[in-house]
Protein backbone atom coordinates (compact mmCIF):
# COMPACT_ATOMS: atom_id res chain seq x y z
CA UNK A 1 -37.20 -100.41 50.27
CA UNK A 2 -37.88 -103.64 50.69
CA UNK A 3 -36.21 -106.59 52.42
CA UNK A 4 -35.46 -108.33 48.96
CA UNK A 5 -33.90 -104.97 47.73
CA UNK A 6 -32.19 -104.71 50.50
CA UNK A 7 -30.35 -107.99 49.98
CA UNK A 8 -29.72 -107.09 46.00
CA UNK A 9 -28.21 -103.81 47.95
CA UNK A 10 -26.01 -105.75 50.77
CA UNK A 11 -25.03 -108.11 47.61
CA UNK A 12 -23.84 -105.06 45.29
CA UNK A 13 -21.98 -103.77 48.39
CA UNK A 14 -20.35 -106.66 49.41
CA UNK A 15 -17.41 -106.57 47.30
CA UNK A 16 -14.10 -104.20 48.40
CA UNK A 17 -14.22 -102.90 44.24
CA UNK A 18 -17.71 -102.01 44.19
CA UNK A 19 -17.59 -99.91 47.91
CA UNK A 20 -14.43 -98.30 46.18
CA UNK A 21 -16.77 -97.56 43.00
CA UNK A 22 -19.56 -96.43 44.72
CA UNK A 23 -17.17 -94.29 46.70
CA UNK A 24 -16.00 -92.49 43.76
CA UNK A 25 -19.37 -92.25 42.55
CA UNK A 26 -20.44 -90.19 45.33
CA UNK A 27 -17.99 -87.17 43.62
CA UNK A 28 -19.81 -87.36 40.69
CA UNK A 29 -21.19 -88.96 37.18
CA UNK A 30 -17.50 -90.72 35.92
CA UNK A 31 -16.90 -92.33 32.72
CA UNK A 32 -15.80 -96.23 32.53
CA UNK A 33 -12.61 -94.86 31.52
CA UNK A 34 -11.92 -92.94 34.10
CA UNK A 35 -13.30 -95.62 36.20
CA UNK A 36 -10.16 -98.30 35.00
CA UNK A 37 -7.66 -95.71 35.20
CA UNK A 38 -7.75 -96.01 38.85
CA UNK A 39 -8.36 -99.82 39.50
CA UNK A 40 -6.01 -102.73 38.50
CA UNK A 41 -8.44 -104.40 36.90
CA UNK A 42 -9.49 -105.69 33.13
CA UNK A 43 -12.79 -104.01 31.32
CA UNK A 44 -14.62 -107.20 31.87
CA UNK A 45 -13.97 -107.23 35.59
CA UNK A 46 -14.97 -103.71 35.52
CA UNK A 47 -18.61 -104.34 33.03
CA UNK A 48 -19.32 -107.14 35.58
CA UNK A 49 -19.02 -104.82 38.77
CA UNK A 50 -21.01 -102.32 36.93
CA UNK A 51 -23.74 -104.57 36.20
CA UNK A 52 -24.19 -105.74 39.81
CA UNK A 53 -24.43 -102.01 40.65
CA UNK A 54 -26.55 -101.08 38.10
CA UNK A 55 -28.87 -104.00 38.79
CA UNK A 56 -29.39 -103.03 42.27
CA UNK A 57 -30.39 -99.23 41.23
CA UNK A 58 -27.08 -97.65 43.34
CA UNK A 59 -25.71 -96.99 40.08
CA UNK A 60 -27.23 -94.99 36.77
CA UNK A 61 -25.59 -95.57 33.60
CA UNK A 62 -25.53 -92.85 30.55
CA UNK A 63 -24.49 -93.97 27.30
CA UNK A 64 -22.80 -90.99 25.17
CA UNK A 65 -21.95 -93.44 21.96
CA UNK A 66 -19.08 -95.44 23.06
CA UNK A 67 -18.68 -94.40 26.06
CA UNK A 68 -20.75 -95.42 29.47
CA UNK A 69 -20.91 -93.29 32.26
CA UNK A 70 -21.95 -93.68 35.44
CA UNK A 71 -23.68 -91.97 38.30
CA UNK A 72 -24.79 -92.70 41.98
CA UNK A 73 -28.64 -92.93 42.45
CA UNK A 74 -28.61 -91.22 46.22
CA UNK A 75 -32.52 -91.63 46.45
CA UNK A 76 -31.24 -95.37 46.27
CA UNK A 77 -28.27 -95.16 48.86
CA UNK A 78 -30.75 -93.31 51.30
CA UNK A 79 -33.34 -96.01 51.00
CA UNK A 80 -31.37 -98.29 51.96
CA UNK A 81 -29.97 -96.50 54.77
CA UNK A 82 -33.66 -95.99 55.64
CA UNK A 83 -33.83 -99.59 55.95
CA UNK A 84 -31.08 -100.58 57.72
CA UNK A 85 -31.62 -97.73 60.58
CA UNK A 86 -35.52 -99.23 60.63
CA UNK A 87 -33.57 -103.00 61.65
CA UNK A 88 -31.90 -101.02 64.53
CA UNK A 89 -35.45 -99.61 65.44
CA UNK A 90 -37.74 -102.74 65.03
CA UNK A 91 -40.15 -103.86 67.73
CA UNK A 92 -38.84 -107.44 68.42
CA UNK A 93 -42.43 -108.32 69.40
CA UNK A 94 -41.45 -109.34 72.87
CA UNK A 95 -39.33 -112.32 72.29
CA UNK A 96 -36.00 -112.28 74.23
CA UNK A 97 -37.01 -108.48 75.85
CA UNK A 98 -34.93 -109.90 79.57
CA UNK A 99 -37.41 -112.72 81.00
């Protein structure tokens, strides 16, 4: 992963909803439906979430006529916790290192 993937990533994750959906995710593919049942939210509100997760590659979507569902792409989760453990473990390249 890449740092500009990385920031689609942080951007996708940077909203309370979209943790929460992610969250659920994690449990298993879930249909939109399912998906508003447990948020106080509109279907728009929901479609636009979904598109900011989808865009960043967390989130697979299945269409089944209708219906949308949704899965988590863990390849993509553990990329980007890949990357974010590599900023904890990059070489600074001497600036700052205590002179």
């Amino acid at each position: 992963m890449n740092a500009t993937d990385a920031a689609l990533m942080g951007k996708a994750l940077g909203d309370r909803s979209r943790v929460q959906i992610v969250g659920m995710l994690a449990n298993g593919e879930m249909c939109a439906c399912k998906l508003l049942e447990r948020f106080a939210i509109t279907q728009p509100t929901l479609s636009h979430h979904m598109k900011i997760l989808c865009a960043s590659g967390l989130v697979a979507v299945r269409r089944d006529g209708k219906w949308c569902h949704y899965s988590l792409r863990r390849e993509t989760l553990e990329a980007y916790e890949a990357f974010l453990a590599g900023l904890t473990q990059a070489d600074n390249g001497g600036c700052c290192d205590g002179r």
